[in-house]
Protein backbone atom coordinates (compact mmCIF):
# COMPACT_ATOMS: atom_id res chain seq x y z
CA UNK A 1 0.00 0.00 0.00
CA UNK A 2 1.30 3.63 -0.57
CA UNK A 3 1.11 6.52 1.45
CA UNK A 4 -2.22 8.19 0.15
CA UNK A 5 -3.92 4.26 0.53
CA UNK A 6 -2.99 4.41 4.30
CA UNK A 7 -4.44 7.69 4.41
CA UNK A 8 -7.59 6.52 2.98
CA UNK A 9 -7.95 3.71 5.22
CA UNK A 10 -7.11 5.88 8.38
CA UNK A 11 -9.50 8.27 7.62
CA UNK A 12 -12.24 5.29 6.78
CA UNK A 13 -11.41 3.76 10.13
CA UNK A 14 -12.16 7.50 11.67
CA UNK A 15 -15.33 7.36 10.23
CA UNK A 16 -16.46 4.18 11.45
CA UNK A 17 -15.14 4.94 14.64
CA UNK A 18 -17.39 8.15 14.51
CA UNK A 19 -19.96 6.18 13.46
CA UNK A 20 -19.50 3.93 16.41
CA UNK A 21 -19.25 5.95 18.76
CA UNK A 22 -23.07 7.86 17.36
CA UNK A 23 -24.65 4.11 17.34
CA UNK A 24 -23.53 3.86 21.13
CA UNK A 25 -24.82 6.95 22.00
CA UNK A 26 -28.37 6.63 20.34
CA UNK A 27 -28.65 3.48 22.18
CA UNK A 28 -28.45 5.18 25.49
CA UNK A 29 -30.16 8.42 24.43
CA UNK A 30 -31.74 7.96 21.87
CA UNK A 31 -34.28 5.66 19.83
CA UNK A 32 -33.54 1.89 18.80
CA UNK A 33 -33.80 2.63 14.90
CA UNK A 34 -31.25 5.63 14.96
CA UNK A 35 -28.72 2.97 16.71
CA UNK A 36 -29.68 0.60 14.46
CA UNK A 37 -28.65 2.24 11.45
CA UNK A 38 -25.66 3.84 12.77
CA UNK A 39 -24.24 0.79 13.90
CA UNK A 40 -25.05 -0.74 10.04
CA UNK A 41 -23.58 2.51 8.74
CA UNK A 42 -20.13 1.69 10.89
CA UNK A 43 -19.64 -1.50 8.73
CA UNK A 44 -19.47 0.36 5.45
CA UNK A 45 -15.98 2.42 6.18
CA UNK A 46 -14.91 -1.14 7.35
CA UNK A 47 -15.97 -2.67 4.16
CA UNK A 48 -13.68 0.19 2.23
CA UNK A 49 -10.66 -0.33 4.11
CA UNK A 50 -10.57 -4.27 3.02
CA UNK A 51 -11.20 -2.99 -0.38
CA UNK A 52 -8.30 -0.64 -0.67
CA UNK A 53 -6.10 -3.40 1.18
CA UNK A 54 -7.39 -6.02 -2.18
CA UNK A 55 -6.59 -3.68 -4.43
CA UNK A 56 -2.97 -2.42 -2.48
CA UNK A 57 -2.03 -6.00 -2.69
CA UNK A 58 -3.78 -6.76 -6.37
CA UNK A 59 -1.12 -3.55 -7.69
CA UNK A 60 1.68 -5.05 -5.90
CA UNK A 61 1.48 -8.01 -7.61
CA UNK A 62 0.80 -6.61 -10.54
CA UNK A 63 4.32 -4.23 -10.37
CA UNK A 64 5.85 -7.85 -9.53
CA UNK A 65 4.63 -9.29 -12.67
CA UNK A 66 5.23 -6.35 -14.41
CA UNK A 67 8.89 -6.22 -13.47
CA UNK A 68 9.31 -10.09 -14.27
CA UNK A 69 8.30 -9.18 -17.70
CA UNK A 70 10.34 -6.92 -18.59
CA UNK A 71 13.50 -9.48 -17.52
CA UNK A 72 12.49 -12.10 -20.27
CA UNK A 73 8.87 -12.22 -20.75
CA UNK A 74 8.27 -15.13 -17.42
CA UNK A 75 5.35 -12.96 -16.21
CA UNK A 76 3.49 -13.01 -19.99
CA UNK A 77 4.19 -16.98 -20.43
CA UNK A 78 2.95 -17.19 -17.22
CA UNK A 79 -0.47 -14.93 -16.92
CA UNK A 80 -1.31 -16.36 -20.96
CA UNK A 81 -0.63 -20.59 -19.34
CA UNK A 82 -2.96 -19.49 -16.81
CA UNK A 83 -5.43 -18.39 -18.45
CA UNK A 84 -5.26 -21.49 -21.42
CA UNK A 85 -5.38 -23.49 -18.29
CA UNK A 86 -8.60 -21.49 -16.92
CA UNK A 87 -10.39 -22.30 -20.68
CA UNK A 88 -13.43 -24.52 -20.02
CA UNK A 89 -13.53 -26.22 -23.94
CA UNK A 90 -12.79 -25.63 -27.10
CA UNK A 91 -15.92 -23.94 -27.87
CA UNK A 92 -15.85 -21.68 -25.09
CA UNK A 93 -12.19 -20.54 -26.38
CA UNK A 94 -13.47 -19.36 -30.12
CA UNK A 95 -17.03 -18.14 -29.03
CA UNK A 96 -14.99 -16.00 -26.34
CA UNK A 97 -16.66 -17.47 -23.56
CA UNK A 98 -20.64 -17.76 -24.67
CA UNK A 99 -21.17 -21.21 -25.78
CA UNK A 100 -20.31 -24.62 -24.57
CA UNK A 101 -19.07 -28.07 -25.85
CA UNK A 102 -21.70 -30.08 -25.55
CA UNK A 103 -19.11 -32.42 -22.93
CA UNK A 104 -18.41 -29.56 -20.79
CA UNK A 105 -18.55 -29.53 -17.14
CA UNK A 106 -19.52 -26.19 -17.31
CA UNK A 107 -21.99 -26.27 -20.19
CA UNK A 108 -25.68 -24.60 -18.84
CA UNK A 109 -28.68 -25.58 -20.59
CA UNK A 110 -29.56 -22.19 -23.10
CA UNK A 111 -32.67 -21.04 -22.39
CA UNK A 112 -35.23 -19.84 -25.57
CA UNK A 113 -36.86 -16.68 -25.46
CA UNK A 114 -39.15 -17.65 -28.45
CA UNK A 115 -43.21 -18.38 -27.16
């Protein structure tokens, strides 16, 4: 994560901290609802801060694969045997992933719109 990610996530944390802190107090002062949804509101800053971490560590290893391609082209063999490895059937492949072989695990029955 960089600098301005941390940031983020502090200041997310502050908020759901805030946000805390308002659900505890309606639930002594005030009425059940209000605490309610501020506690459900405290989740949401949460939520945010495991985003930004995903996505921190999704770019680091994307500046690692990055870096391993430029020292021979590893990274490209690699992400391209992946995803010829990921291909359901040959089918699937050409029709860029909208039809089935009929032998396919993954194969869904196609559904007609016609009356």
């Amino acid at each position: 994560m960089n600098c301005s990610s941390r940031l983020l996530c502090l200041l997310y944390l502050a908020t759901s901290a805030g946000l805390a802190w308002i659900a505890v107090l309606e639930i002594r002062y005030g009425p059940a609802w209000a605490a309610c949804l501020f506690a459900a509101a405290s989740l949401v800053p949460v939520i945010a801060v495991v985003r930004e971490t995903v996505i921190g560590e999704q770019d680091q290893q994307l500046r690692e694969l990055t870096a391993r391609a430029g020292r021979g082209g590893e990274a490209a063999e690699a992400i391209v045997r992946a995803e010829l490895d990921a291909a359901c059937c040959e089918r699937w492949w050409t029709t860029l992933g909208s039809e089935h072989d009929l032998t396919c695990r993954h194969r869904s029955p196609h559904r007609s719109s016609a009356a």
